[in-house]
Protein backbone atom coordinates (compact mmCIF):
# COMPACT_ATOMS: atom_id res chain seq x y z
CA UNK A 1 91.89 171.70 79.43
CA UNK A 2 89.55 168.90 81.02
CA UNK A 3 86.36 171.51 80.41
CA UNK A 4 87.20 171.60 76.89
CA UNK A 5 87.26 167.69 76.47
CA UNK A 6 83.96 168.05 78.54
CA UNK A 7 82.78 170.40 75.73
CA UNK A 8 83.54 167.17 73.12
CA UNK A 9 81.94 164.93 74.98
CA UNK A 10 78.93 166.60 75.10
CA UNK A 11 78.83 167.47 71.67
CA UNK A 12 80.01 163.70 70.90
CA UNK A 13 76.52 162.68 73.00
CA UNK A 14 74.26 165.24 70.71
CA UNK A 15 76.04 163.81 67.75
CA UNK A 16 75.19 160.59 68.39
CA UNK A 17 71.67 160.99 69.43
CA UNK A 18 71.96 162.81 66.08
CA UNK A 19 72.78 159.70 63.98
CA UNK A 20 69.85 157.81 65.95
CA UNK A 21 67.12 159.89 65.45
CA UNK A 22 68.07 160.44 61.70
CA UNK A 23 68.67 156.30 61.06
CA UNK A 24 64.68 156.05 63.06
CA UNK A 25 63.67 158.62 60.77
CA UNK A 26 64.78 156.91 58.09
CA UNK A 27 63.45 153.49 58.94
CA UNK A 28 60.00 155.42 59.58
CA UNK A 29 60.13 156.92 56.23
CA UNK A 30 61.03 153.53 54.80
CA UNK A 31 57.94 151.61 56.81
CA UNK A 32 55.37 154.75 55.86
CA UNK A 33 56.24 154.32 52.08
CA UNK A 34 55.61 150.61 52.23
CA UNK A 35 52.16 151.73 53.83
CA UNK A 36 51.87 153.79 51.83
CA UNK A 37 52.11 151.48 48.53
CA UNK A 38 50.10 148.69 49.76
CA UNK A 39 47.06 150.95 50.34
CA UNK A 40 47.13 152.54 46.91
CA UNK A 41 47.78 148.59 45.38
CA UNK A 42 44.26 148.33 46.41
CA UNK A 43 42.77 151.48 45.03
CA UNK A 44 40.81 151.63 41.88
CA UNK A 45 42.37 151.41 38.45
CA UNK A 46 40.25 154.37 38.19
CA UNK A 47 41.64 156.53 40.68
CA UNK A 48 45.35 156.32 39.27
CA UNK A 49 44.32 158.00 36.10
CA UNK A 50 46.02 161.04 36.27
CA UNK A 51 48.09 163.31 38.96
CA UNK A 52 46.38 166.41 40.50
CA UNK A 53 47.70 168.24 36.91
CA UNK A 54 45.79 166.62 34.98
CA UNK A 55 48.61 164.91 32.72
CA UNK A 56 48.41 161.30 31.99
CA UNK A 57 50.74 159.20 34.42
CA UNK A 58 52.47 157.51 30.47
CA UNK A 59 52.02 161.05 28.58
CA UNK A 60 55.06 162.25 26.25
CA UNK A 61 57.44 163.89 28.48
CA UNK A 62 57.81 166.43 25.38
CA UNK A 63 55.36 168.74 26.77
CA UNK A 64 56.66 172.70 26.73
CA UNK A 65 57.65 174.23 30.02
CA UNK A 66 57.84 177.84 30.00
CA UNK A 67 61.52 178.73 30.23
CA UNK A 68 60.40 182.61 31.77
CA UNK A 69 59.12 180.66 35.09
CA UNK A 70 62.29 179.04 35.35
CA UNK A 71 63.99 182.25 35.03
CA UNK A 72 62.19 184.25 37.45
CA UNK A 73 62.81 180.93 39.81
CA UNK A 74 66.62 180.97 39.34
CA UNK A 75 66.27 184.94 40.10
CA UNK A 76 64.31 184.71 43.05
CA UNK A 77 66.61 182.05 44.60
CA UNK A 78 69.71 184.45 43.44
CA UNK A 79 68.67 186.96 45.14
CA UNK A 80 67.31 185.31 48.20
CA UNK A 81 70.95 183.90 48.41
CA UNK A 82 72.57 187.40 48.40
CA UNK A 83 69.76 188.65 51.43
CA UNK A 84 71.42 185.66 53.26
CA UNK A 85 75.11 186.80 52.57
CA UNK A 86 73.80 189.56 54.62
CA UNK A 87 72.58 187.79 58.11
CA UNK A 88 76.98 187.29 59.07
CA UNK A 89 77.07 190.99 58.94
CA UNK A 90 74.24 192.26 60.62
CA UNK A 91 75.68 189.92 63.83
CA UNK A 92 79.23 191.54 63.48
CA UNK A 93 78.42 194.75 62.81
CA UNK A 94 79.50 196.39 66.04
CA UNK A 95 83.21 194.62 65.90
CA UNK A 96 83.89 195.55 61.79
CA UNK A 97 82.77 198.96 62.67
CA UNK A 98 82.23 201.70 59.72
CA UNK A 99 84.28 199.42 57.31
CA UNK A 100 81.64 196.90 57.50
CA UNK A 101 79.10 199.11 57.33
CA UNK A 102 80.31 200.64 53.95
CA UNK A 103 80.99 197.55 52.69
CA UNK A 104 77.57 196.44 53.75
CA UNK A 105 75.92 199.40 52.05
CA UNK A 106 77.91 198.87 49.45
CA UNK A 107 76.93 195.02 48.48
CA UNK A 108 73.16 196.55 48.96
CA UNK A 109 73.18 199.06 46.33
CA UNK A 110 75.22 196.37 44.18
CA UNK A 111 72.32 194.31 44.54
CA UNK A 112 69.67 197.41 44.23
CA UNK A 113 71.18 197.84 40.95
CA UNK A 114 70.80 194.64 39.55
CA UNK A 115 67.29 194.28 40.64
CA UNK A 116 66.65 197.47 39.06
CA UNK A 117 68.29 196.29 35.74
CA UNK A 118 66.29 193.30 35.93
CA UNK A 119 63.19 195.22 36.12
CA UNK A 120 64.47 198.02 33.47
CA UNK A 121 64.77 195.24 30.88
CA UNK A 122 61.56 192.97 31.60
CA UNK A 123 63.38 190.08 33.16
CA UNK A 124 60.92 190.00 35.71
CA UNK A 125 57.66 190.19 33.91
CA UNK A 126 55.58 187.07 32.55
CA UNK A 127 54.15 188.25 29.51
């Protein structure tokens, strides 16, 4: 029992130094935007024109975004997500034994055949 309060202890130490080094991050981050402002207060009027797009800093936020890249964003981050699903098994694979496996194989031709639906019906082209 006194190795497992050891085992708290140290993880109450790496917690804490945690916290610190977040809260000096923070204040770092805080002191480098300050910097950060002052030093583009004395820029040129000139130089504050536009962003690296091109828009105009006041422009109409009306402008059209194209819904399709939004799409293939959401898609690519859906699918990403399901890869991940996929990291717990590979590390327990010897323990759930040909269960896992199946089931493994399983959620991967799942997701096979969605990707290929996607592609069947255009979801994944820009036009």
């Amino acid at each position: 029992m006194e190795r497992l309060s050891h085992t708290y202890f140290y993880f109450l130490i790496f917690f804490a130094v945690l916290l610190i080094l977040a809260g000096l991050t923070v204040r770092l981050s805080v002191a480098a935007g300050r910097f950060v402002q002052r030093y583009r207060a004395r820029e040129n009027a000139d130089d504050n024109g536009n962003y690296a797009g091109g828009f105009d800093i006041l422009s109409s936020a009306g402008r059209h975004f194209p819904l399709r890249f939004s799409f293939i964003a959401l898609l690519f981050v859906l699918f990403n997500a399901e890869f991940i699903l996929l990291l717990p098994w590979a590390t327990s694979l010897i323990p759930s034994g040909w269960a896992g496996f199946g089931t493994a194989v399983l959620f991967v031709a799942l997701w096979a055949a969605g990707f290929f639906y996607e592609i069947k019906k255009g979801a994944l082209e820009w036009k």
